[in-house]
C-alpha atoms as a PDB file:
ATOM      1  CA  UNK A   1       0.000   0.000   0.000  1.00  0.00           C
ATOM      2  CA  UNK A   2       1.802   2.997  -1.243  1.00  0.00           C
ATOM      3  CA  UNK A   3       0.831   5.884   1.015  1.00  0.00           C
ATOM      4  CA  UNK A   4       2.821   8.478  -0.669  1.00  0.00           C
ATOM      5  CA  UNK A   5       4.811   8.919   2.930  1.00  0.00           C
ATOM      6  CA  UNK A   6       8.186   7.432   0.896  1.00  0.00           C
ATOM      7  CA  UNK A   7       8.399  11.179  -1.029  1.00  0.00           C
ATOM      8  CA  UNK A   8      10.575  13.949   0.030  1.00  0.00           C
ATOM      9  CA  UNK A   9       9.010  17.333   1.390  1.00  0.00           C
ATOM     10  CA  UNK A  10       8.110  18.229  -2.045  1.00  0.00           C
ATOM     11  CA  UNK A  11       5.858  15.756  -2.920  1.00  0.00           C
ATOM     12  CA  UNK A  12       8.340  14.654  -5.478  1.00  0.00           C
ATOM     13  CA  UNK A  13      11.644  11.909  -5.760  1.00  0.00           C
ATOM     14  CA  UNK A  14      12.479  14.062  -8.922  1.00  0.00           C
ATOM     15  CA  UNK A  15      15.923  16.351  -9.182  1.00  0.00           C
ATOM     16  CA  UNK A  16      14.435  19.546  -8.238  1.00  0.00           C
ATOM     17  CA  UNK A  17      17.499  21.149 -10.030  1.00  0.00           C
ATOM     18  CA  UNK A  18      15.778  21.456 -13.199  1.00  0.00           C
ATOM     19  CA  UNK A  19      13.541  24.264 -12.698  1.00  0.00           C
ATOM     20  CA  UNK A  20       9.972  23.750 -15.025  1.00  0.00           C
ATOM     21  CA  UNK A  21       8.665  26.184 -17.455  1.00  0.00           C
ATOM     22  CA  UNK A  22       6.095  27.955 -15.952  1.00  0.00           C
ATOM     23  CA  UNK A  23       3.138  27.478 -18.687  1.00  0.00           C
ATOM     24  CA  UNK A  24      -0.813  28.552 -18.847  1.00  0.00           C
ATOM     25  CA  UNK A  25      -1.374  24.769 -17.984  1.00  0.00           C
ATOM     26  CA  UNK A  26       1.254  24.659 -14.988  1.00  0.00           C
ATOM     27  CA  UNK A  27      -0.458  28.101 -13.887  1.00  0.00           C
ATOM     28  CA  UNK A  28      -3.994  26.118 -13.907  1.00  0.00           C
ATOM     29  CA  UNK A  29      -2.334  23.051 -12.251  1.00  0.00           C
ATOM     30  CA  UNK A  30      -1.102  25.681  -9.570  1.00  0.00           C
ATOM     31  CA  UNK A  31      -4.437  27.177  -8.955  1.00  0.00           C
ATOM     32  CA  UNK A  32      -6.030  23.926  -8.585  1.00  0.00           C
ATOM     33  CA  UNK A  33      -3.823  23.509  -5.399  1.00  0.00           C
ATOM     34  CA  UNK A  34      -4.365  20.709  -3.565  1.00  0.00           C
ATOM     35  CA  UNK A  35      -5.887  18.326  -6.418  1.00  0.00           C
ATOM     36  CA  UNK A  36      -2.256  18.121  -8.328  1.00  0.00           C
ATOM     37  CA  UNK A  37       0.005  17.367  -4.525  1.00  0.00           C
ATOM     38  CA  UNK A  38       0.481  13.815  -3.459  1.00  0.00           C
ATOM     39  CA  UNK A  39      -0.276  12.645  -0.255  1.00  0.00           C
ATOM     40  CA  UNK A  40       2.221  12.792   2.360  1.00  0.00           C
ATOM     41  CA  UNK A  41       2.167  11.493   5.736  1.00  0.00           C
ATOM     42  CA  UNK A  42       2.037  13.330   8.455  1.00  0.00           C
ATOM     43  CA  UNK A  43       4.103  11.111  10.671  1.00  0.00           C
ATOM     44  CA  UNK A  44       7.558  12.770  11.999  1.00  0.00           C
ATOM     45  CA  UNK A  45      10.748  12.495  10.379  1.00  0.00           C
ATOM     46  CA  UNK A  46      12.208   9.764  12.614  1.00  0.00           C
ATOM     47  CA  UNK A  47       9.073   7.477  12.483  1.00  0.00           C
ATOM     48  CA  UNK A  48       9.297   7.882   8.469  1.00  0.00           C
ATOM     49  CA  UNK A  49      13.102   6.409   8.607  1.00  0.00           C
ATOM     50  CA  UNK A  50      11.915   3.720   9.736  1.00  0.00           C
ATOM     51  CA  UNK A  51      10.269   1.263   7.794  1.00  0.00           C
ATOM     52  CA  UNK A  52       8.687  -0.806  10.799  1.00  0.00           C
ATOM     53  CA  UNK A  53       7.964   1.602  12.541  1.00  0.00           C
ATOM     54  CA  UNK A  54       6.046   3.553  10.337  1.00  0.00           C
ATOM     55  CA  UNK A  55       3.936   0.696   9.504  1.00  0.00           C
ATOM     56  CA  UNK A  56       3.084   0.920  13.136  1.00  0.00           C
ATOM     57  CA  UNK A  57       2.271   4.088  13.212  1.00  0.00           C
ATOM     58  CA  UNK A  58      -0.316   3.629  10.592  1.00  0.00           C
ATOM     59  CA  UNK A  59      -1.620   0.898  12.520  1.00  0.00           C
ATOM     60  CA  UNK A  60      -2.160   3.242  15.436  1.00  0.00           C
ATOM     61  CA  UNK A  61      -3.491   5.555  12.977  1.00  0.00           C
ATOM     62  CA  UNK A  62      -5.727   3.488  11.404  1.00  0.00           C
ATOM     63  CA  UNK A  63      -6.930   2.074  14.868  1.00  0.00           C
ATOM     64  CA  UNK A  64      -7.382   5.172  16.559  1.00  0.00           C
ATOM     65  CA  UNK A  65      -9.515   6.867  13.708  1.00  0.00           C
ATOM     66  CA  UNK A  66     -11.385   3.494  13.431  1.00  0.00           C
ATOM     67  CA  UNK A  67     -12.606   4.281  17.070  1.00  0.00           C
ATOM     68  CA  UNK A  68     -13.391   7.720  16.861  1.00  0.00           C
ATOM     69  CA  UNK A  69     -15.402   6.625  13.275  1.00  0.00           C
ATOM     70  CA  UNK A  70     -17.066   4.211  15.863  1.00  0.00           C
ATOM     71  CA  UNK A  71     -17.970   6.191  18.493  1.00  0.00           C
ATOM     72  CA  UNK A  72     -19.373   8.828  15.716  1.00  0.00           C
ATOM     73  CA  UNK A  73     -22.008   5.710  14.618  1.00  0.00           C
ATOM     74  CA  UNK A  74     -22.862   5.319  18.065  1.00  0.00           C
ATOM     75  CA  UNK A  75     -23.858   9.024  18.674  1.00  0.00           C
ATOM     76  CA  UNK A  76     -25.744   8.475  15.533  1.00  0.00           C
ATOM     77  CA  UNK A  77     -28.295   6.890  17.545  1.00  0.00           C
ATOM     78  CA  UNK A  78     -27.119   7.729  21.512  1.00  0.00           C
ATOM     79  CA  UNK A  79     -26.770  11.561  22.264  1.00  0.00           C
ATOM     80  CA  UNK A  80     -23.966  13.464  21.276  1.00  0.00           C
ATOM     81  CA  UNK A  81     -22.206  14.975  17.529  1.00  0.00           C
ATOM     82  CA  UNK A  82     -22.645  11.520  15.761  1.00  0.00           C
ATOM     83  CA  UNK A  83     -21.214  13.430  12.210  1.00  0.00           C
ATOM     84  CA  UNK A  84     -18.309  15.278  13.762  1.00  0.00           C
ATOM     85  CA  UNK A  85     -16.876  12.805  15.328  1.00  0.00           C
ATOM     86  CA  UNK A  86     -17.372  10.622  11.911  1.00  0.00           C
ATOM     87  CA  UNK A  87     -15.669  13.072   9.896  1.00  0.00           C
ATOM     88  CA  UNK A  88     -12.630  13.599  12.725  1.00  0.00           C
ATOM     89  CA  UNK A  89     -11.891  10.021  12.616  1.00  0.00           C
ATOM     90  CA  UNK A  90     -12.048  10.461   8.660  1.00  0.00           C
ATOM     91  CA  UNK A  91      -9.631  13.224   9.363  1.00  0.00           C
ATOM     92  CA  UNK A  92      -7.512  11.387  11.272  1.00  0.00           C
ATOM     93  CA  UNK A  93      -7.231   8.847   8.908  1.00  0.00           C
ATOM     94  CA  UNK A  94      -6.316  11.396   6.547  1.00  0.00           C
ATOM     95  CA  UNK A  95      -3.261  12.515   7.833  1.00  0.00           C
ATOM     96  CA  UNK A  96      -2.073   9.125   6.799  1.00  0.00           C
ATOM     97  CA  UNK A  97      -3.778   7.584   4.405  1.00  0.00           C
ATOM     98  CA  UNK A  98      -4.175   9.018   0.445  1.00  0.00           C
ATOM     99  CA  UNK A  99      -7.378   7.284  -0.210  1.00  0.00           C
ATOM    100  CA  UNK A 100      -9.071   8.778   3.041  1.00  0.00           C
ATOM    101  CA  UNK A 101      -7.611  12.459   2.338  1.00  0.00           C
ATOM    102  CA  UNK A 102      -9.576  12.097  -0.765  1.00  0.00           C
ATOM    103  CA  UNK A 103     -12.894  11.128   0.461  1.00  0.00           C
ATOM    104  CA  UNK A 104     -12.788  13.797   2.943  1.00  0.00           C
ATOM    105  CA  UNK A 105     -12.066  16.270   0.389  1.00  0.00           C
ATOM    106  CA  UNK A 106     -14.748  14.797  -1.685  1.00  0.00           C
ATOM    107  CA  UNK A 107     -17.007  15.204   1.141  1.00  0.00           C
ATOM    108  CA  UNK A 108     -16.274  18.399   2.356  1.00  0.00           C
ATOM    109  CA  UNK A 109     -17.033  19.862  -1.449  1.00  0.00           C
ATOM    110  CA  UNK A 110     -20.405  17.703  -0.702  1.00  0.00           C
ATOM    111  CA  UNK A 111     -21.028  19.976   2.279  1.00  0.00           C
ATOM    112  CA  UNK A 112     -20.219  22.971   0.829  1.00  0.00           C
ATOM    113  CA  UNK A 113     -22.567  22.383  -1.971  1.00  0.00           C
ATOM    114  CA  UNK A 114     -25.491  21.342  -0.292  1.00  0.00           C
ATOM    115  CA  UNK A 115     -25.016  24.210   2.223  1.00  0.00           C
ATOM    116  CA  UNK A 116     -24.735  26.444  -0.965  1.00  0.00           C
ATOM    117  CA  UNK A 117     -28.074  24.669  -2.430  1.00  0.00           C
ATOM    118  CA  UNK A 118     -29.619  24.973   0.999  1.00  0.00           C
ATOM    119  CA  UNK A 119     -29.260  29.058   1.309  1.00  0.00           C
ATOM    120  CA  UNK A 120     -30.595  29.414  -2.420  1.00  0.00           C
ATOM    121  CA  UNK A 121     -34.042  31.331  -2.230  1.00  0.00           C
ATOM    122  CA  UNK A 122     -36.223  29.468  -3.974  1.00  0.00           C
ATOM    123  CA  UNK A 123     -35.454  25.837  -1.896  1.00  0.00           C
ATOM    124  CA  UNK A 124     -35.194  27.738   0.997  1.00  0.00           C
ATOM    125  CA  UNK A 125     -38.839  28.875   0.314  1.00  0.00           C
ATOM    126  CA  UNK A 126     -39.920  25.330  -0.169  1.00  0.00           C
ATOM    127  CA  UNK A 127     -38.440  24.159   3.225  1.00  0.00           C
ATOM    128  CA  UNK A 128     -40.188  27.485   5.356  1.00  0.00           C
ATOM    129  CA  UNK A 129     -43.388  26.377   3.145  1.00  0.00           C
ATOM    130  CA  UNK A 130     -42.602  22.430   4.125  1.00  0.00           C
ATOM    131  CA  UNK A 131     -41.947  23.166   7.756  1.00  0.00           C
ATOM    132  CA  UNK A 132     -44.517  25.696   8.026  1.00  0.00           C
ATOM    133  CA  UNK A 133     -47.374  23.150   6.417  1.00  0.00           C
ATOM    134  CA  UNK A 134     -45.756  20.211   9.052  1.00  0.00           C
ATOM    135  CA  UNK A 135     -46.356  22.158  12.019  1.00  0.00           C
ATOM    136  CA  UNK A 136     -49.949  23.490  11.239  1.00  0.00           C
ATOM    137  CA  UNK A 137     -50.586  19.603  10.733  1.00  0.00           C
ATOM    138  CA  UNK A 138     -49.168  18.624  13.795  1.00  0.00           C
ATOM    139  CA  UNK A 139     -50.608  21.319  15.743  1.00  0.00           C
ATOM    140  CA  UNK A 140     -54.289  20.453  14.216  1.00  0.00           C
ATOM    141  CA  UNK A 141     -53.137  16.630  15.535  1.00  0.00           C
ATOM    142  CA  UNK A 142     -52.619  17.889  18.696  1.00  0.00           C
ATOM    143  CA  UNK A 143     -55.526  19.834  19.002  1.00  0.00           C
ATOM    144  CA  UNK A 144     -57.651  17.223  18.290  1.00  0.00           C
ATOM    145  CA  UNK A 145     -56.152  15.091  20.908  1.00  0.00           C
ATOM    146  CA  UNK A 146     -56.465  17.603  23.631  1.00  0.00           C
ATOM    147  CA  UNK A 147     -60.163  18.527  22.604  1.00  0.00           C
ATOM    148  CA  UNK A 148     -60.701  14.547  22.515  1.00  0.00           C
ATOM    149  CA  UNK A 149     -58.814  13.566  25.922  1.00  0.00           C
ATOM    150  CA  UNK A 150     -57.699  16.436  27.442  1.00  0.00           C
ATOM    151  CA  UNK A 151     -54.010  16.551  29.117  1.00  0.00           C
ATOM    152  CA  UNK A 152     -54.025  12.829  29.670  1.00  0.00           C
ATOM    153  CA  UNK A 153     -51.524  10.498  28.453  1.00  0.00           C
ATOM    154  CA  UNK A 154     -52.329   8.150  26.065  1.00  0.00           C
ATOM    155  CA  UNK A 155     -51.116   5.094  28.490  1.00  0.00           C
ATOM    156  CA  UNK A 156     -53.477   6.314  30.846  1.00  0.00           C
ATOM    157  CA  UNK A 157     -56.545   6.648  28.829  1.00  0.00           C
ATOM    158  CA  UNK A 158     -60.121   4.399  29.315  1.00  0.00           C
ATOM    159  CA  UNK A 159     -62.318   2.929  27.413  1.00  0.00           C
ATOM    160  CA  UNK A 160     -64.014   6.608  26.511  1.00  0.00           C
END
Protein backbone atom coordinates (compact mmCIF):
# COMPACT_ATOMS: atom_id res chain seq x y z
CA UNK A 1 0.00 0.00 0.00
CA UNK A 2 1.80 3.00 -1.24
CA UNK A 3 0.83 5.88 1.01
CA UNK A 4 2.82 8.48 -0.67
CA UNK A 5 4.81 8.92 2.93
CA UNK A 6 8.19 7.43 0.90
CA UNK A 7 8.40 11.18 -1.03
CA UNK A 8 10.57 13.95 0.03
CA UNK A 9 9.01 17.33 1.39
CA UNK A 10 8.11 18.23 -2.05
CA UNK A 11 5.86 15.76 -2.92
CA UNK A 12 8.34 14.65 -5.48
CA UNK A 13 11.64 11.91 -5.76
CA UNK A 14 12.48 14.06 -8.92
CA UNK A 15 15.92 16.35 -9.18
CA UNK A 16 14.43 19.55 -8.24
CA UNK A 17 17.50 21.15 -10.03
CA UNK A 18 15.78 21.46 -13.20
CA UNK A 19 13.54 24.26 -12.70
CA UNK A 20 9.97 23.75 -15.03
CA UNK A 21 8.67 26.18 -17.46
CA UNK A 22 6.10 27.95 -15.95
CA UNK A 23 3.14 27.48 -18.69
CA UNK A 24 -0.81 28.55 -18.85
CA UNK A 25 -1.37 24.77 -17.98
CA UNK A 26 1.25 24.66 -14.99
CA UNK A 27 -0.46 28.10 -13.89
CA UNK A 28 -3.99 26.12 -13.91
CA UNK A 29 -2.33 23.05 -12.25
CA UNK A 30 -1.10 25.68 -9.57
CA UNK A 31 -4.44 27.18 -8.95
CA UNK A 32 -6.03 23.93 -8.59
CA UNK A 33 -3.82 23.51 -5.40
CA UNK A 34 -4.36 20.71 -3.56
CA UNK A 35 -5.89 18.33 -6.42
CA UNK A 36 -2.26 18.12 -8.33
CA UNK A 37 0.00 17.37 -4.53
CA UNK A 38 0.48 13.81 -3.46
CA UNK A 39 -0.28 12.65 -0.25
CA UNK A 40 2.22 12.79 2.36
CA UNK A 41 2.17 11.49 5.74
CA UNK A 42 2.04 13.33 8.45
CA UNK A 43 4.10 11.11 10.67
CA UNK A 44 7.56 12.77 12.00
CA UNK A 45 10.75 12.50 10.38
CA UNK A 46 12.21 9.76 12.61
CA UNK A 47 9.07 7.48 12.48
CA UNK A 48 9.30 7.88 8.47
CA UNK A 49 13.10 6.41 8.61
CA UNK A 50 11.92 3.72 9.74
CA UNK A 51 10.27 1.26 7.79
CA UNK A 52 8.69 -0.81 10.80
CA UNK A 53 7.96 1.60 12.54
CA UNK A 54 6.05 3.55 10.34
CA UNK A 55 3.94 0.70 9.50
CA UNK A 56 3.08 0.92 13.14
CA UNK A 57 2.27 4.09 13.21
CA UNK A 58 -0.32 3.63 10.59
CA UNK A 59 -1.62 0.90 12.52
CA UNK A 60 -2.16 3.24 15.44
CA UNK A 61 -3.49 5.56 12.98
CA UNK A 62 -5.73 3.49 11.40
CA UNK A 63 -6.93 2.07 14.87
CA UNK A 64 -7.38 5.17 16.56
CA UNK A 65 -9.52 6.87 13.71
CA UNK A 66 -11.39 3.49 13.43
CA UNK A 67 -12.61 4.28 17.07
CA UNK A 68 -13.39 7.72 16.86
CA UNK A 69 -15.40 6.63 13.27
CA UNK A 70 -17.07 4.21 15.86
CA UNK A 71 -17.97 6.19 18.49
CA UNK A 72 -19.37 8.83 15.72
CA UNK A 73 -22.01 5.71 14.62
CA UNK A 74 -22.86 5.32 18.06
CA UNK A 75 -23.86 9.02 18.67
CA UNK A 76 -25.74 8.48 15.53
CA UNK A 77 -28.30 6.89 17.54
CA UNK A 78 -27.12 7.73 21.51
CA UNK A 79 -26.77 11.56 22.26
CA UNK A 80 -23.97 13.46 21.28
CA UNK A 81 -22.21 14.97 17.53
CA UNK A 82 -22.64 11.52 15.76
CA UNK A 83 -21.21 13.43 12.21
CA UNK A 84 -18.31 15.28 13.76
CA UNK A 85 -16.88 12.80 15.33
CA UNK A 86 -17.37 10.62 11.91
CA UNK A 87 -15.67 13.07 9.90
CA UNK A 88 -12.63 13.60 12.73
CA UNK A 89 -11.89 10.02 12.62
CA UNK A 90 -12.05 10.46 8.66
CA UNK A 91 -9.63 13.22 9.36
CA UNK A 92 -7.51 11.39 11.27
CA UNK A 93 -7.23 8.85 8.91
CA UNK A 94 -6.32 11.40 6.55
CA UNK A 95 -3.26 12.51 7.83
CA UNK A 96 -2.07 9.13 6.80
CA UNK A 97 -3.78 7.58 4.40
CA UNK A 98 -4.17 9.02 0.45
CA UNK A 99 -7.38 7.28 -0.21
CA UNK A 100 -9.07 8.78 3.04
CA UNK A 101 -7.61 12.46 2.34
CA UNK A 102 -9.58 12.10 -0.77
CA UNK A 103 -12.89 11.13 0.46
CA UNK A 104 -12.79 13.80 2.94
CA UNK A 105 -12.07 16.27 0.39
CA UNK A 106 -14.75 14.80 -1.68
CA UNK A 107 -17.01 15.20 1.14
CA UNK A 108 -16.27 18.40 2.36
CA UNK A 109 -17.03 19.86 -1.45
CA UNK A 110 -20.41 17.70 -0.70
CA UNK A 111 -21.03 19.98 2.28
CA UNK A 112 -20.22 22.97 0.83
CA UNK A 113 -22.57 22.38 -1.97
CA UNK A 114 -25.49 21.34 -0.29
CA UNK A 115 -25.02 24.21 2.22
CA UNK A 116 -24.73 26.44 -0.96
CA UNK A 117 -28.07 24.67 -2.43
CA UNK A 118 -29.62 24.97 1.00
CA UNK A 119 -29.26 29.06 1.31
CA UNK A 120 -30.60 29.41 -2.42
CA UNK A 121 -34.04 31.33 -2.23
CA UNK A 122 -36.22 29.47 -3.97
CA UNK A 123 -35.45 25.84 -1.90
CA UNK A 124 -35.19 27.74 1.00
CA UNK A 125 -38.84 28.88 0.31
CA UNK A 126 -39.92 25.33 -0.17
CA UNK A 127 -38.44 24.16 3.23
CA UNK A 128 -40.19 27.49 5.36
CA UNK A 129 -43.39 26.38 3.14
CA UNK A 130 -42.60 22.43 4.13
CA UNK A 131 -41.95 23.17 7.76
CA UNK A 132 -44.52 25.70 8.03
CA UNK A 133 -47.37 23.15 6.42
CA UNK A 134 -45.76 20.21 9.05
CA UNK A 135 -46.36 22.16 12.02
CA UNK A 136 -49.95 23.49 11.24
CA UNK A 137 -50.59 19.60 10.73
CA UNK A 138 -49.17 18.62 13.79
CA UNK A 139 -50.61 21.32 15.74
CA UNK A 140 -54.29 20.45 14.22
CA UNK A 141 -53.14 16.63 15.53
CA UNK A 142 -52.62 17.89 18.70
CA UNK A 143 -55.53 19.83 19.00
CA UNK A 144 -57.65 17.22 18.29
CA UNK A 145 -56.15 15.09 20.91
CA UNK A 146 -56.46 17.60 23.63
CA UNK A 147 -60.16 18.53 22.60
CA UNK A 148 -60.70 14.55 22.52
CA UNK A 149 -58.81 13.57 25.92
CA UNK A 150 -57.70 16.44 27.44
CA UNK A 151 -54.01 16.55 29.12
CA UNK A 152 -54.02 12.83 29.67
CA UNK A 153 -51.52 10.50 28.45
CA UNK A 154 -52.33 8.15 26.07
CA UNK A 155 -51.12 5.09 28.49
CA UNK A 156 -53.48 6.31 30.85
CA UNK A 157 -56.54 6.65 28.83
CA UNK A 158 -60.12 4.40 29.31
CA UNK A 159 -62.32 2.93 27.41
CA UNK A 160 -64.01 6.61 26.51
Amino acid sequence: MNTGSDRGAHGSAADESTPEPTTAPAAEAAAEGEAQTPHVSKAPAFIKSNKSLHLSWQVGVFIVGLAVIAAGVAMLVLPGPGWVAIFAGLAIWATEFAWAHLVLRWTKRKVTEAAQKALDPKVRRRNIILTSVGLVIASALIGFYLWKYGLVMPWNLKDQ
